[in-house]
C-alpha atoms as a PDB file:
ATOM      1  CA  UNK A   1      83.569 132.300  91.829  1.00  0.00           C
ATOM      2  CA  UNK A   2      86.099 130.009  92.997  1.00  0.00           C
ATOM      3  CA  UNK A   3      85.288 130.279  96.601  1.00  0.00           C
ATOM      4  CA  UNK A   4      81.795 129.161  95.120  1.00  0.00           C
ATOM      5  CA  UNK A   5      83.689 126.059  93.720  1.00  0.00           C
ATOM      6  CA  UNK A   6      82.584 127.013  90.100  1.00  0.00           C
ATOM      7  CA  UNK A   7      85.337 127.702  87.535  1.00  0.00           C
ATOM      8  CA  UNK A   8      88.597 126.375  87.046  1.00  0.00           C
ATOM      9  CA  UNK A   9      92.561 127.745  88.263  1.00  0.00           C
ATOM     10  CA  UNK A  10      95.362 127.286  86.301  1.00  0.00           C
ATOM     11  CA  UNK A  11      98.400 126.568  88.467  1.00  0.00           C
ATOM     12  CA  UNK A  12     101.971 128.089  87.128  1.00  0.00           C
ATOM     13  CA  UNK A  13     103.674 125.726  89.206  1.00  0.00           C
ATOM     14  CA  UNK A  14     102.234 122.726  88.480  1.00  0.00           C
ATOM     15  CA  UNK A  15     101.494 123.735  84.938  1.00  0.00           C
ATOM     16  CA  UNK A  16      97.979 121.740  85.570  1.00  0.00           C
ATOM     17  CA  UNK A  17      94.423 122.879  85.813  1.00  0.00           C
ATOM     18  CA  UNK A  18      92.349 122.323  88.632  1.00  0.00           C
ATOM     19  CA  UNK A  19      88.677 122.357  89.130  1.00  0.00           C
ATOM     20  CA  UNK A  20      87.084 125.028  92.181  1.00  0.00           C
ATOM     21  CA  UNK A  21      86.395 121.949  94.154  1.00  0.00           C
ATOM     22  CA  UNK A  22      90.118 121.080  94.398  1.00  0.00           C
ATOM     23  CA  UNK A  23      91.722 124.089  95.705  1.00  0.00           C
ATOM     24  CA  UNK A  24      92.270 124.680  99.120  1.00  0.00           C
ATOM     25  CA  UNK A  25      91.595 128.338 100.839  1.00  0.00           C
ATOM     26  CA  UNK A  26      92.469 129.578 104.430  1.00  0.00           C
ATOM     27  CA  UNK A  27      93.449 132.229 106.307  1.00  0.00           C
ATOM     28  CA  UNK A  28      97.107 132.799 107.042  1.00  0.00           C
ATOM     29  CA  UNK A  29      98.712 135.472 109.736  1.00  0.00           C
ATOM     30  CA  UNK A  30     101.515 137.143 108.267  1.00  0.00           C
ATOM     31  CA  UNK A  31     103.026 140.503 109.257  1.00  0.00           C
ATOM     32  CA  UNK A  32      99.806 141.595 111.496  1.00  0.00           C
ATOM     33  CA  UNK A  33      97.659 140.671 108.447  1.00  0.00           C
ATOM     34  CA  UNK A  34      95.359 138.180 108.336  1.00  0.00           C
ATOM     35  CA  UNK A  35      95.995 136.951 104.543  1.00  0.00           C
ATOM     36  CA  UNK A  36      93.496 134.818 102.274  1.00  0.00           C
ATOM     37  CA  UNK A  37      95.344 132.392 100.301  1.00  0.00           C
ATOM     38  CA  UNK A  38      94.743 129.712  97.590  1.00  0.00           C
ATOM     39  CA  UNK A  39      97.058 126.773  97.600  1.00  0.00           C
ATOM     40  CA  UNK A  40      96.686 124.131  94.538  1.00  0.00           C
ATOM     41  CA  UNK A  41      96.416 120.275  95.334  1.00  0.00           C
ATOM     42  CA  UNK A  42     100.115 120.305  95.693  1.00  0.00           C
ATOM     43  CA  UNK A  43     100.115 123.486  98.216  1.00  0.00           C
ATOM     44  CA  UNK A  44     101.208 125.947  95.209  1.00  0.00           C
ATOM     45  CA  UNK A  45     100.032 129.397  96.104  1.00  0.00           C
ATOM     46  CA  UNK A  46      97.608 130.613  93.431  1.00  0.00           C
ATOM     47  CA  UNK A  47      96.813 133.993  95.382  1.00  0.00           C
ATOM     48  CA  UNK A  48      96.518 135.599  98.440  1.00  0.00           C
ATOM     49  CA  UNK A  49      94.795 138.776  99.337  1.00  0.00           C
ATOM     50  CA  UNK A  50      94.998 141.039 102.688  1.00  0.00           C
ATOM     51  CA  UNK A  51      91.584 140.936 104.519  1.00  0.00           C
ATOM     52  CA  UNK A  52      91.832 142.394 108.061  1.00  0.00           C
ATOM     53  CA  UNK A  53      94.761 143.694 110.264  1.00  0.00           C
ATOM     54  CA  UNK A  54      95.130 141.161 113.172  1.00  0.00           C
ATOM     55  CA  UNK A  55      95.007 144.023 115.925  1.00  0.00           C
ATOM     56  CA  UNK A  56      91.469 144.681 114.408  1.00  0.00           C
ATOM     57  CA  UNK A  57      89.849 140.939 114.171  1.00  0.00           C
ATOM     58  CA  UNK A  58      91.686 140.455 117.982  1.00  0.00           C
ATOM     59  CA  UNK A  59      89.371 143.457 119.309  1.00  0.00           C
ATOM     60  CA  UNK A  60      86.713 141.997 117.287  1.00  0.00           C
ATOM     61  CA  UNK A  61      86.541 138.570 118.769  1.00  0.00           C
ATOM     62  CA  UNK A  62      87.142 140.225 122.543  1.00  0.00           C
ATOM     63  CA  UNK A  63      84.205 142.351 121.763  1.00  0.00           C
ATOM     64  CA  UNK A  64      82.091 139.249 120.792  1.00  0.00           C
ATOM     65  CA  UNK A  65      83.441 137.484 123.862  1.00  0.00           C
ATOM     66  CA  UNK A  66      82.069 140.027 126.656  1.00  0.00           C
ATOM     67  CA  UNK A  67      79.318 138.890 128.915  1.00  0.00           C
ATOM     68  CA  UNK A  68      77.322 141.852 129.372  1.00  0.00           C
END
C-alpha cells in the first residue's frame, strides 16, 4: 500500500510519522542483489527487500537490447 502512497510509516529513527506520499523508494545494488529500499524524509531506512540477483536483471536487459 505504501508504494500506492496510501497509509502511513512510522520511522524508529526519527520517532515521526510520515504519510505514503513522503517516503522515498529505489532500487539499491548491494552484494549482486538488486535491493528495494524505503528511506524516510531524512534518508532513514524503513525497509528493504531482495528483488532480483543482478547477474539475472543484466541478462535481462541484454536480452531486451538484441536487434533481431
Amino acid at each position: 500500500m505504501i508504494g500506492a502512497g496510501k497509509g502511513q510509516v512510522h520511522c524508529k529513527s526519527c520517532d515521526t510519522v510520515y504519510a505514503a506520499s513522503e517516503i522515498k523508494a529505489g532500487d539499491e545494488d548491494t552484494d549482486g542483489w538488486i535491493l528495494g529500499a524505503m528511506h524516510c524524509p531524512k534518508e532513514h531506512l524503513l525497509a528493504r527487500r531482495k528483488t532480483i540477483p543482478v547477474n539475472i536483471a543484466l541478462a535481462f536487459q541484454s536480452f531486451a537490447n538484441i536487434d533481431n
